[in-house]
C-alpha atoms as a PDB file:
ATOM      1  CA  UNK A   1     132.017  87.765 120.586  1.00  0.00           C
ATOM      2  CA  UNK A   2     130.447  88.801 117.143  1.00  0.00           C
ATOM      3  CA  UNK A   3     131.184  92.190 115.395  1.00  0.00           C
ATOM      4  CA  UNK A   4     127.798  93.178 114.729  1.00  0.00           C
ATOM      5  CA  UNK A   5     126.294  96.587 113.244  1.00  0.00           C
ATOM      6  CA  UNK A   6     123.076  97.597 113.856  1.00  0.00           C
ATOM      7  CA  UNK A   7     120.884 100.308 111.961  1.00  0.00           C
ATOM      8  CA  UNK A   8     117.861 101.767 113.324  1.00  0.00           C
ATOM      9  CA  UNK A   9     117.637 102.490 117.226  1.00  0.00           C
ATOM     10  CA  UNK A  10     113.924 103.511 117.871  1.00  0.00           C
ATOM     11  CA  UNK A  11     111.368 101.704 120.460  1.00  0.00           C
ATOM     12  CA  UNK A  12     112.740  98.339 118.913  1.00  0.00           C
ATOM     13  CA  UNK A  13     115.975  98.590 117.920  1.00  0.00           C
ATOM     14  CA  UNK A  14     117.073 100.273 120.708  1.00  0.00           C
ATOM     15  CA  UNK A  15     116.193  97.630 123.022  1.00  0.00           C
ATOM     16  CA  UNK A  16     117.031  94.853 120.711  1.00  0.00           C
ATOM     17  CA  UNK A  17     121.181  96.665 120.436  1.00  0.00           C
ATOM     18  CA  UNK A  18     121.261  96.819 124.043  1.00  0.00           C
ATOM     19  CA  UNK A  19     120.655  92.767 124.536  1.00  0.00           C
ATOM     20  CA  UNK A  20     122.902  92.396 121.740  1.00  0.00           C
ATOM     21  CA  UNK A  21     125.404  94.712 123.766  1.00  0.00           C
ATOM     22  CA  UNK A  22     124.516  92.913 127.197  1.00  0.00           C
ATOM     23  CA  UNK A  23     125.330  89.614 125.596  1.00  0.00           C
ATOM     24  CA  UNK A  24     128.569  90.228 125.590  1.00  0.00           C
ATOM     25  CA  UNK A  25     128.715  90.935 121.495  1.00  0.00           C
ATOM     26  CA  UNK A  26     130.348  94.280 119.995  1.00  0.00           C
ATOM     27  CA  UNK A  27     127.472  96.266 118.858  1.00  0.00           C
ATOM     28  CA  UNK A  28     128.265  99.049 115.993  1.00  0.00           C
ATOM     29  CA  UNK A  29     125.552 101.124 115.688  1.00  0.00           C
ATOM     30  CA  UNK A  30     123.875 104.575 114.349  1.00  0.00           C
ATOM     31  CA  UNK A  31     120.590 106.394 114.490  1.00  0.00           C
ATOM     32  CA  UNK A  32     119.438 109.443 112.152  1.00  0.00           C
ATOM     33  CA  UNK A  33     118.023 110.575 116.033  1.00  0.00           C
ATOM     34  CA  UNK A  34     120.877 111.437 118.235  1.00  0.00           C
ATOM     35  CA  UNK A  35     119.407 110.517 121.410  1.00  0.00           C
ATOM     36  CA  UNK A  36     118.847 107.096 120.357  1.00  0.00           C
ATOM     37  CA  UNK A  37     122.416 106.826 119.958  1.00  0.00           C
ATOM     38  CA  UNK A  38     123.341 108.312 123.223  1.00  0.00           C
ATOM     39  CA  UNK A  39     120.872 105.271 124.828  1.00  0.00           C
ATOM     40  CA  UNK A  40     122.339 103.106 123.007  1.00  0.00           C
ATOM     41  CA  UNK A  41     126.365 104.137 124.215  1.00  0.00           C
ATOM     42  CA  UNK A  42     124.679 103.883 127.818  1.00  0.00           C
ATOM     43  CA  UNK A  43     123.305 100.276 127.399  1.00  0.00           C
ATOM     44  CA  UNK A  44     127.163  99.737 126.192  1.00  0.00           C
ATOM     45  CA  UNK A  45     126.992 100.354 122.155  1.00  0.00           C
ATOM     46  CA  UNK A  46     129.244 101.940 120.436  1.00  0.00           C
ATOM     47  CA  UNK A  47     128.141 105.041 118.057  1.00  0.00           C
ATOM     48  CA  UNK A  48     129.284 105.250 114.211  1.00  0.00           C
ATOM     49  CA  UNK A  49     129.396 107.971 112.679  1.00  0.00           C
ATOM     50  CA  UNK A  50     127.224 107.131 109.731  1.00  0.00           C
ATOM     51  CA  UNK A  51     125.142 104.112 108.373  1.00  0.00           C
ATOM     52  CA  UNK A  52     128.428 102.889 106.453  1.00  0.00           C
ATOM     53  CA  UNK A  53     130.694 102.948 109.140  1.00  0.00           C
ATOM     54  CA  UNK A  54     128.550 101.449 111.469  1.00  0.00           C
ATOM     55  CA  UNK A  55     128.562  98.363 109.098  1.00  0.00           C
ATOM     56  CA  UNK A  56     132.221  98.139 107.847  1.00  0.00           C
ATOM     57  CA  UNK A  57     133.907  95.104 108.625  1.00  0.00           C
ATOM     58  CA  UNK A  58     131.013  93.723 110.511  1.00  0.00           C
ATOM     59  CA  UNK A  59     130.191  89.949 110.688  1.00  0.00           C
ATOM     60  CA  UNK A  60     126.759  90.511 111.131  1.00  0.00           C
ATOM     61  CA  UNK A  61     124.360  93.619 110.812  1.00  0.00           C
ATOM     62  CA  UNK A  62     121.197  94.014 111.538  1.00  0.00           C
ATOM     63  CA  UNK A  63     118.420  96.752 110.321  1.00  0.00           C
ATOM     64  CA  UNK A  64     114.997  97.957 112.051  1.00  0.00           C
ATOM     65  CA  UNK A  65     113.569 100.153 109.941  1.00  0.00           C
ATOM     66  CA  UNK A  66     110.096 101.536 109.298  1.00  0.00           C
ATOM     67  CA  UNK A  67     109.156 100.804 105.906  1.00  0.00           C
ATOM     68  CA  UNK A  68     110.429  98.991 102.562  1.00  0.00           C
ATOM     69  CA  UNK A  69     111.548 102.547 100.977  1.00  0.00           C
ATOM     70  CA  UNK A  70     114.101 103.149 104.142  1.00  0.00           C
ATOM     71  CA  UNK A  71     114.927  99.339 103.760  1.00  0.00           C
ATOM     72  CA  UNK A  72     115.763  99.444  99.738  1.00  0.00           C
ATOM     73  CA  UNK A  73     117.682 103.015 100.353  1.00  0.00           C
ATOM     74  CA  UNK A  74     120.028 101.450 103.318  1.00  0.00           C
ATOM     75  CA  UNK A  75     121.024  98.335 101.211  1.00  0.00           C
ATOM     76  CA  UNK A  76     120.807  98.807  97.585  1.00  0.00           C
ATOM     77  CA  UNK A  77     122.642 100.357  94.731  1.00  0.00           C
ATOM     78  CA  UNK A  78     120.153 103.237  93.759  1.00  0.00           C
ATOM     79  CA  UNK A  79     120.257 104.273  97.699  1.00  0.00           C
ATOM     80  CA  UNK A  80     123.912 103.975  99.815  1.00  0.00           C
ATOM     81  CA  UNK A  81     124.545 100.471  98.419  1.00  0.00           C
ATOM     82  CA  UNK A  82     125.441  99.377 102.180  1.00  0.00           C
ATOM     83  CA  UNK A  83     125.665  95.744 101.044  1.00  0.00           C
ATOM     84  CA  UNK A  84     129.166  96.780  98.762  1.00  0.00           C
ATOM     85  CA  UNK A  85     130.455  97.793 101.921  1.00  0.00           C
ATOM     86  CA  UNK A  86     130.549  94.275 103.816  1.00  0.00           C
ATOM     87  CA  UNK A  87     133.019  91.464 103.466  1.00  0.00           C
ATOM     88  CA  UNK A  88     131.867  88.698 101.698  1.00  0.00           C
ATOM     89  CA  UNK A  89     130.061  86.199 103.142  1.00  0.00           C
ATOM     90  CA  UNK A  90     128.196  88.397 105.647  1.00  0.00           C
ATOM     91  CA  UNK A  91     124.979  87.798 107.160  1.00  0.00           C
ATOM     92  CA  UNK A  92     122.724  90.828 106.801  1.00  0.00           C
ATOM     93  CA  UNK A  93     119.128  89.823 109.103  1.00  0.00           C
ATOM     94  CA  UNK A  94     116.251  92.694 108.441  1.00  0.00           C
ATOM     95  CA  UNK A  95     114.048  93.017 111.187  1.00  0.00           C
ATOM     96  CA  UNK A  96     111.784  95.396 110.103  1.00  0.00           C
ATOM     97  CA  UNK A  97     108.208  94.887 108.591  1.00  0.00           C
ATOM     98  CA  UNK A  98     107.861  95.720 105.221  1.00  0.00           C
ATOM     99  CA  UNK A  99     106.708  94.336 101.872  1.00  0.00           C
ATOM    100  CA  UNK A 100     107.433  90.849 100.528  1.00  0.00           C
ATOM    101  CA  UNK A 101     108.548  92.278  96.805  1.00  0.00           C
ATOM    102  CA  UNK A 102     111.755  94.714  99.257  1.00  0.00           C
ATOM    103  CA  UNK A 103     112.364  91.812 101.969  1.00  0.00           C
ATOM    104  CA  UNK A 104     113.286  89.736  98.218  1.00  0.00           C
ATOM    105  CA  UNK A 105     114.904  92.178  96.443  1.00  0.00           C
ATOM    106  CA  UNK A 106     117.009  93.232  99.255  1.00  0.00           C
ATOM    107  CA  UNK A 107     117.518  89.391  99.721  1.00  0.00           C
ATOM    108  CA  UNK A 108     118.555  88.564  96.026  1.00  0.00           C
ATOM    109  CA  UNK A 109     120.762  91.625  96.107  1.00  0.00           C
ATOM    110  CA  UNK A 110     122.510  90.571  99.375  1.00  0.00           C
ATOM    111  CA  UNK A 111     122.747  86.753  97.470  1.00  0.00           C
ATOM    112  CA  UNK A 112     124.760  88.280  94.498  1.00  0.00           C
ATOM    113  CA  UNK A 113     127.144  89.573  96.611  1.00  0.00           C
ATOM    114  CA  UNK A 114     128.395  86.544  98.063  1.00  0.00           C
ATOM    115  CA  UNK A 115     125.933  87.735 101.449  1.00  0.00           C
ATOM    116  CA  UNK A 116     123.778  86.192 103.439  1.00  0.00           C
ATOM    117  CA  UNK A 117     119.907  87.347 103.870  1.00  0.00           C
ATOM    118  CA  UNK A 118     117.244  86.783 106.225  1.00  0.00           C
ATOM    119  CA  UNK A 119     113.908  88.899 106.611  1.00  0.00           C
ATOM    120  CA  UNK A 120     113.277  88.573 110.420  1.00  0.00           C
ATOM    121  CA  UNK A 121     110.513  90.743 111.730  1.00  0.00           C
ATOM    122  CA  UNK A 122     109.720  90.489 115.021  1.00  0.00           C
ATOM    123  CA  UNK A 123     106.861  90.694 117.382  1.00  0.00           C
ATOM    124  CA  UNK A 124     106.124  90.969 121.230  1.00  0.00           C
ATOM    125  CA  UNK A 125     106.164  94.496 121.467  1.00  0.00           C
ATOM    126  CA  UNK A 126     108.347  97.317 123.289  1.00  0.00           C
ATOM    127  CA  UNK A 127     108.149  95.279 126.717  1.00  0.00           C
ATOM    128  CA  UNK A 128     109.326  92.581 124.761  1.00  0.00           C
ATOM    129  CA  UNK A 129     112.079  93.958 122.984  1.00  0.00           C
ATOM    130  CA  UNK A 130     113.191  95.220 126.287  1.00  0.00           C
ATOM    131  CA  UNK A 131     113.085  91.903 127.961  1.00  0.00           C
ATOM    132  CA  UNK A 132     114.713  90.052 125.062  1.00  0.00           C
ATOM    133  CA  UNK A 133     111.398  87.812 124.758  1.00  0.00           C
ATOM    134  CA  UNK A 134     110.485  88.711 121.207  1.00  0.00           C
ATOM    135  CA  UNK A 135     109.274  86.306 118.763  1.00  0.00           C
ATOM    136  CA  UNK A 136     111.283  85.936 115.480  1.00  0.00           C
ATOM    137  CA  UNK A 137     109.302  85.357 112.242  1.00  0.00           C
ATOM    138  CA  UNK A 138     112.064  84.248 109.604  1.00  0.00           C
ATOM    139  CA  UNK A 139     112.089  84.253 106.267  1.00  0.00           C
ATOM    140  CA  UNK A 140     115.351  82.459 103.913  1.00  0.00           C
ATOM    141  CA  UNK A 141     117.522  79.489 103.660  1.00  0.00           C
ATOM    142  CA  UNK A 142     117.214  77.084 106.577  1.00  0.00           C
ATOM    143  CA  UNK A 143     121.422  77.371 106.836  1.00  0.00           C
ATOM    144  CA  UNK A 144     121.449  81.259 107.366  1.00  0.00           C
ATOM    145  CA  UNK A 145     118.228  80.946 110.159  1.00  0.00           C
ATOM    146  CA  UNK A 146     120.336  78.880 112.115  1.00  0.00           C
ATOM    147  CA  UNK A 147     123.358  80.749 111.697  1.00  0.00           C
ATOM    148  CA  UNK A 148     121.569  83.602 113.028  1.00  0.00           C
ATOM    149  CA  UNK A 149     120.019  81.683 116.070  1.00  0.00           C
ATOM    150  CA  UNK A 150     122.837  81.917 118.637  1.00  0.00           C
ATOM    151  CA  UNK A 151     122.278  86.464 117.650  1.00  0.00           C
ATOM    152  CA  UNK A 152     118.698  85.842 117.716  1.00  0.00           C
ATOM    153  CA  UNK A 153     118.280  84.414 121.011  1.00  0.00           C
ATOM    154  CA  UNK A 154     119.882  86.869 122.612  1.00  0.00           C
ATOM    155  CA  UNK A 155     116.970  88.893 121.658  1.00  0.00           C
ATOM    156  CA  UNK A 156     114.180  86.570 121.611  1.00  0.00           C
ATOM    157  CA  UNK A 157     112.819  83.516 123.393  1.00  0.00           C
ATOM    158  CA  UNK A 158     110.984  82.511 120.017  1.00  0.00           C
ATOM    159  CA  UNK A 159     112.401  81.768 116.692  1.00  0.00           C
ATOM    160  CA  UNK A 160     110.740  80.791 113.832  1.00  0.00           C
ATOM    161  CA  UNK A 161     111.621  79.696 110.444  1.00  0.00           C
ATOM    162  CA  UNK A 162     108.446  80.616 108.012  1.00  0.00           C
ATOM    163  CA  UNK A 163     109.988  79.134 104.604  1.00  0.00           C
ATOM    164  CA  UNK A 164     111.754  80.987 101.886  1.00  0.00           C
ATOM    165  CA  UNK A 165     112.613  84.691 101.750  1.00  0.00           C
ATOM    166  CA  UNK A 166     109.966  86.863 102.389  1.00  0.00           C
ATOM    167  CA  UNK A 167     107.909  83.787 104.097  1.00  0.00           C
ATOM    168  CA  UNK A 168     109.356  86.216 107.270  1.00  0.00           C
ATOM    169  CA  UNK A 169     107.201  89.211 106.291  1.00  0.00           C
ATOM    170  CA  UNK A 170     103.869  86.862 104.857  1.00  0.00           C
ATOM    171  CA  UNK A 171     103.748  85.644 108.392  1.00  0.00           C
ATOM    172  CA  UNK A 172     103.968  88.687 110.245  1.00  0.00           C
ATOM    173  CA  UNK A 173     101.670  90.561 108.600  1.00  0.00           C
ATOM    174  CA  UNK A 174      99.075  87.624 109.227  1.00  0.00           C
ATOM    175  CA  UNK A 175     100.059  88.119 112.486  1.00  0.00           C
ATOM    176  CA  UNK A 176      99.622  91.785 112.748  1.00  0.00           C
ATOM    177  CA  UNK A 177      96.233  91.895 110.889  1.00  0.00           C
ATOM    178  CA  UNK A 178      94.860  89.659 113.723  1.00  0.00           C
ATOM    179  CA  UNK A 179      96.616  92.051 116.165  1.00  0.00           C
ATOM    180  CA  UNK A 180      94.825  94.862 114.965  1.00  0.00           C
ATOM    181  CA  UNK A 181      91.724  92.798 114.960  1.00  0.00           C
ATOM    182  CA  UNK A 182      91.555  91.813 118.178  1.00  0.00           C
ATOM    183  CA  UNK A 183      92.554  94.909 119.900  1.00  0.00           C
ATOM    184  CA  UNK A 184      89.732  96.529 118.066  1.00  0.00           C
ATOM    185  CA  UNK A 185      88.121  94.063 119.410  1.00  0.00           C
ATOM    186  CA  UNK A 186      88.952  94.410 123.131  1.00  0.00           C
ATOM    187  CA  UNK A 187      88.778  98.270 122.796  1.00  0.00           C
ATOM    188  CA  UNK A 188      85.185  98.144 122.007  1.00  0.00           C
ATOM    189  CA  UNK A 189      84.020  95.612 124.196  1.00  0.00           C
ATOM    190  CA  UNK A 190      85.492  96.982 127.036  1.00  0.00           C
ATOM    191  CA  UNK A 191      84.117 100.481 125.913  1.00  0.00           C
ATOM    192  CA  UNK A 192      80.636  98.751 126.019  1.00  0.00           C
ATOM    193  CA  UNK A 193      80.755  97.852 129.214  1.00  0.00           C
ATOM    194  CA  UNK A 194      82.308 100.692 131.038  1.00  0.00           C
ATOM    195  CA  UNK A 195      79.619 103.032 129.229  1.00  0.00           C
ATOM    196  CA  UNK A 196      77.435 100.357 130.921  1.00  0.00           C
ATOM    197  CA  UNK A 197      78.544 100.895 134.464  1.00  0.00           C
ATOM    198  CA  UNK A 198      81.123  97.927 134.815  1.00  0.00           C
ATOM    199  CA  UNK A 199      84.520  98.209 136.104  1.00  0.00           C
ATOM    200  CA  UNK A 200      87.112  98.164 133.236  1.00  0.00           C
ATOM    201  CA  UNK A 201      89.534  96.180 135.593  1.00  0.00           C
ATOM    202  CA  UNK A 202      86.691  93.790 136.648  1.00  0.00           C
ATOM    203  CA  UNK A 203      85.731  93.180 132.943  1.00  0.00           C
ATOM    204  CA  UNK A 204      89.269  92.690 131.908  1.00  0.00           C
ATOM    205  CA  UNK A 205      89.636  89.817 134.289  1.00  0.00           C
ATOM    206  CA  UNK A 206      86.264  88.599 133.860  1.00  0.00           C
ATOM    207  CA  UNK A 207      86.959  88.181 129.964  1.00  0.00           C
ATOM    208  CA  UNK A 208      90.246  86.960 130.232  1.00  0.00           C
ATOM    209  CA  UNK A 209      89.255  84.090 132.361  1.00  0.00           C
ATOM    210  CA  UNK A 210      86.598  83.230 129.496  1.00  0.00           C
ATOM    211  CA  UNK A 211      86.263  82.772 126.098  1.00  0.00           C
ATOM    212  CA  UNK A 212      86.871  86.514 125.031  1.00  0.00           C
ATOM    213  CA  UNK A 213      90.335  86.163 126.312  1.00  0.00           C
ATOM    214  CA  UNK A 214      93.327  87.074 124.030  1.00  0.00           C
ATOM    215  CA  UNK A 215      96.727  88.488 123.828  1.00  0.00           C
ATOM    216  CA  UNK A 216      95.544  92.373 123.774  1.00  0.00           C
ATOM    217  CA  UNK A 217      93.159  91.805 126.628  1.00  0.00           C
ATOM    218  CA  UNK A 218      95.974  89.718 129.134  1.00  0.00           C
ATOM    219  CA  UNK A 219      99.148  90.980 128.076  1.00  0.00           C
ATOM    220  CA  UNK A 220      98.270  94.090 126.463  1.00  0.00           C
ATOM    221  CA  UNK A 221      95.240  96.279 128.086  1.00  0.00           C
ATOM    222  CA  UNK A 222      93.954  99.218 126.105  1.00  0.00           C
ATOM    223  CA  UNK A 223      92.134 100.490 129.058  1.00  0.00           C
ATOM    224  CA  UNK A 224      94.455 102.953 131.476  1.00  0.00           C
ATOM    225  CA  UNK A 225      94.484 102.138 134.875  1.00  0.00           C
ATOM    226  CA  UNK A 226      94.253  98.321 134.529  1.00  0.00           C
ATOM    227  CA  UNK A 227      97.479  96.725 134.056  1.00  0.00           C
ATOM    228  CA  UNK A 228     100.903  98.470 134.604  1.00  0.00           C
ATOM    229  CA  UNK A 229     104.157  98.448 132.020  1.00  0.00           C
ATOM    230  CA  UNK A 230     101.988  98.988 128.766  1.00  0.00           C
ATOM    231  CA  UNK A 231     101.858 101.915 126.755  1.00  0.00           C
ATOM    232  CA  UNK A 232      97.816 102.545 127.664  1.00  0.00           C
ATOM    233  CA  UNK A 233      99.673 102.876 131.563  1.00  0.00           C
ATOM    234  CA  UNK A 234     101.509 105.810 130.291  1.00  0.00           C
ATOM    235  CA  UNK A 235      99.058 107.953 128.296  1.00  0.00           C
ATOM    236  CA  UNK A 236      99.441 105.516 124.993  1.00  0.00           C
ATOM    237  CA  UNK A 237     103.707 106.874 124.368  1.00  0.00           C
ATOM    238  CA  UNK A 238     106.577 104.607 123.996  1.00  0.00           C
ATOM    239  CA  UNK A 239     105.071 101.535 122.286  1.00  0.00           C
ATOM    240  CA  UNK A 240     103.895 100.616 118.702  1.00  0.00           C
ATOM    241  CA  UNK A 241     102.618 103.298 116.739  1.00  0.00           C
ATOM    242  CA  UNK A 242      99.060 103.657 115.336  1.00  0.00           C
ATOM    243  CA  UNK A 243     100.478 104.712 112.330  1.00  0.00           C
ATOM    244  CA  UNK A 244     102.992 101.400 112.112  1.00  0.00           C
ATOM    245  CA  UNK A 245      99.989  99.667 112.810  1.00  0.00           C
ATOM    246  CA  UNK A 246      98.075 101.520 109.846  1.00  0.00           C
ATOM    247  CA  UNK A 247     101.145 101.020 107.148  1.00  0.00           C
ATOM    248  CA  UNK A 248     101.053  97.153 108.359  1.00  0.00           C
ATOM    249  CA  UNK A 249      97.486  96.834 107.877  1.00  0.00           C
ATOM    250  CA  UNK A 250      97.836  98.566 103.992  1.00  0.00           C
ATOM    251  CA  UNK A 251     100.940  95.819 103.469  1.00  0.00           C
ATOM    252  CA  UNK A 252      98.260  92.694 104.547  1.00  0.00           C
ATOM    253  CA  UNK A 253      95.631  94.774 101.955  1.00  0.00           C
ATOM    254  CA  UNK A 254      98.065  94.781  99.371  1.00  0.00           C
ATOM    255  CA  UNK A 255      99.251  90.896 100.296  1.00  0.00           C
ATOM    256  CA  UNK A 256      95.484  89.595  99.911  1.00  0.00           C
ATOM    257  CA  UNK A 257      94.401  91.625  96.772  1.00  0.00           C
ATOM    258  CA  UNK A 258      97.595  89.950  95.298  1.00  0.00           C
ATOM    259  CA  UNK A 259      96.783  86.285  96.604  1.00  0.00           C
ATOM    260  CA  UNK A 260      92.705  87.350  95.966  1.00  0.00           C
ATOM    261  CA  UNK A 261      92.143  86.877  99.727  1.00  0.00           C
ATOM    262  CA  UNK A 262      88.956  87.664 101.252  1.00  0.00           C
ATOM    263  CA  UNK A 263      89.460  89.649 104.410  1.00  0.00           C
ATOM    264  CA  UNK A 264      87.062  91.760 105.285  1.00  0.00           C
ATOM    265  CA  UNK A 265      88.044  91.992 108.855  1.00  0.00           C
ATOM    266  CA  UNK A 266      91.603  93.138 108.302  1.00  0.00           C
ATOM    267  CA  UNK A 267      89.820  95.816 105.980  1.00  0.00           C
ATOM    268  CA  UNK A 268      87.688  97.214 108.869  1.00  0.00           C
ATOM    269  CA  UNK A 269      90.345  96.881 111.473  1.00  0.00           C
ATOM    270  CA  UNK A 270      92.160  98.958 109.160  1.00  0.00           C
ATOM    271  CA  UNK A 271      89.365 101.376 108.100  1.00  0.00           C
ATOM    272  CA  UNK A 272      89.533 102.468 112.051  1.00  0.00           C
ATOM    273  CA  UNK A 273      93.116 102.519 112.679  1.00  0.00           C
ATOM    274  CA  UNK A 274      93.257 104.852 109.392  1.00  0.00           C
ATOM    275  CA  UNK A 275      90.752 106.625 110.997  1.00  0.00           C
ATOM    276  CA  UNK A 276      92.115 106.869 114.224  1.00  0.00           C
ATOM    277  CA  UNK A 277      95.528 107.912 112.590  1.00  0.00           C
ATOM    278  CA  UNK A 278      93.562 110.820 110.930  1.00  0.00           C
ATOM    279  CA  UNK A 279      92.236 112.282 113.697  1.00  0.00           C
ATOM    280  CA  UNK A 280      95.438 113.112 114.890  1.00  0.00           C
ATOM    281  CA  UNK A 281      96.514 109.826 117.010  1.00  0.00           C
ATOM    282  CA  UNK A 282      99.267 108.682 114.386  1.00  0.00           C
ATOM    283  CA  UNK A 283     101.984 108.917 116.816  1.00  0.00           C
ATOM    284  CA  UNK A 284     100.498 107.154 119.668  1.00  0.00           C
ATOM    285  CA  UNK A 285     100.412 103.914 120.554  1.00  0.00           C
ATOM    286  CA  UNK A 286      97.695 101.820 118.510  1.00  0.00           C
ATOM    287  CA  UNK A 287      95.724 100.474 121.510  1.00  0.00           C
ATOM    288  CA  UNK A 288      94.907 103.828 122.033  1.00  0.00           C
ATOM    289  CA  UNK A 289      91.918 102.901 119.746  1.00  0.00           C
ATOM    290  CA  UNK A 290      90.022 102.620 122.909  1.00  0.00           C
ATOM    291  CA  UNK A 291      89.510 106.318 122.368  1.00  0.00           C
ATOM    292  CA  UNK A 292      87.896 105.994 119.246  1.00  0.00           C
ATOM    293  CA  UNK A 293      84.965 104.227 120.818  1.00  0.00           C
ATOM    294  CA  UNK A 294      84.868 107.026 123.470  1.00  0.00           C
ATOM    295  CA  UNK A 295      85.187 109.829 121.531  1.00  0.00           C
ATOM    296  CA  UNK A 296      87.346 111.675 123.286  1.00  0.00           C
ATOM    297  CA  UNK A 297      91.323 111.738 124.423  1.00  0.00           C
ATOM    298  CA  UNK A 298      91.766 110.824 127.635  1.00  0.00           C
ATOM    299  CA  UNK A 299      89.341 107.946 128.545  1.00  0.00           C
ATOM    300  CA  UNK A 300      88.913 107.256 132.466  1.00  0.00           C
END
């Protein structure tokens, strides 16, 4: 049994503690939303009282936060300076998706210490976090990855070492800017063909048996009514929001103008998630972008 702490219980995290918790592991964890702490006591967590204590004297913690600021204020000096508070030679594994320049910082930090640092962001979604079937994009010495493997697995069913730290977050957001492409993608095709007369649930499996087929169309529908245990299934709540999907998108923008990357693509998958986002869809699930093609809320 580890001693783990864990920071950061929302669609995710919460999911990800519990397996952690289910494993058999001691899992120390806090939420700044309360009843993602009381889930998290049910699935057989037990509830700090802050961010610090949640941490102390923990072999292992992990973080699943939204964005680089939230990562940078958790872990280093000019925020709570979490990292003084664990014992040397700690691993510290940040599964959230942020920018390359934090996931290093953080990293080098952590490495001054005497700590250990991985950038691990994940992917597979809410139904995978909940099935402990996520994929593990890591970033950071070779020695640390496989430390973390026997922690990882009991979230996961894929782990992956990228390269050096921050090869974690280059990786996913490759990853995530074809996401956003392709479910763009599926949303509008499947829009052209309902407007057409076809049967979204005949389409779907009419495309995924041919060429069109991909991850958003067989694993992920957009469309409600076609495939069950996805977010579009439950009026687009509970999975991966548009505007996560939108701040991902803006991290891949930033990662090609740096590497002068041509990607106009990711730009216009972007340009409609933004847009999407602004018309007041932000906190929905992003494959709600079905709508966008429809023009209107509830597509039937």
């Amino acid at each position: 049994m580890t001693r783990i702490g864990f920071i950061g219980l929302g669609n995710m995290g919460g999911p990800m503690a519990a397996n952690l918790a289910k494993a058999g592991h001691s899992v120390q964890v806090f939420d700044l939303v309360a009843e993602n702490i009381e889930r998290a006591i049910a699935a057989g967590c037990i509830a700090a009282g802050d961010a610090r204590e949640a941490v102390t004297s923990c072999e292992v913690v992990i973080s699943m936060l939204p964005a680089g600021e939230h990562v940078r204020a958790l872990w280093l000096p000019e925020g709570q300076d979490l990292l003084a508070a664990l014992p040397e030679g700690a691993l510290v594994i940040d599964c959230s998706t942020i920018d390359v320049d934090s996931a290093r910082q953080v990293g080098e930090a952590a490495r001054a210490r005497g700590l250990h640092f991985i950038d691990a962001p994940v992917s597979g979604g809410v139904a995978g976090a909940a099935a402990g079937t996520l994929t593990f994009i890591v970033g950071g010495d070779v020695a640390d990855f496989e430390a973390a493997n026997p922690l990882l697995a009991c979230m996961g069913q894929n782990l992956f070492h990228a390269g050096a730290l921050g090869a974690g977050q280059i990786a996913k957001m490759c990853n995530n800017m074809l996401l956003a492409i392709h479910m763009a993608g599926t949303a509008e095709a499947l829009a052209l063909g309902v407007k057409e007369g076809l049967d979204p649930a005949v389409l779907s499996t009419i495309m995924g048996k041919s060429s069109g087929n991909n991850w958003s169309l067989e694993r992920y529908n957009p469309w409600p009514g076609v495939m069950e245990n996805v977010p579009a299934a439950r009026h687009y709540q509970g999975g991966f929001m548009t505007r996560l999907m939108v701040k991902d998108l803006g991290l891949a923008m930033a990662l090609a103008e740096h590497g002068h990357s041509a990607v106009p693509m990711g730009a216009l998958a972007r340009n409609l998630f933004n847009l999407h986002a602004a018309r007041g869809q932000g906190s929905r699930d992003f494959s709600s972008i079905v709508e966008l093609y429809l023009d209107k809320q509830d597509p039937a």
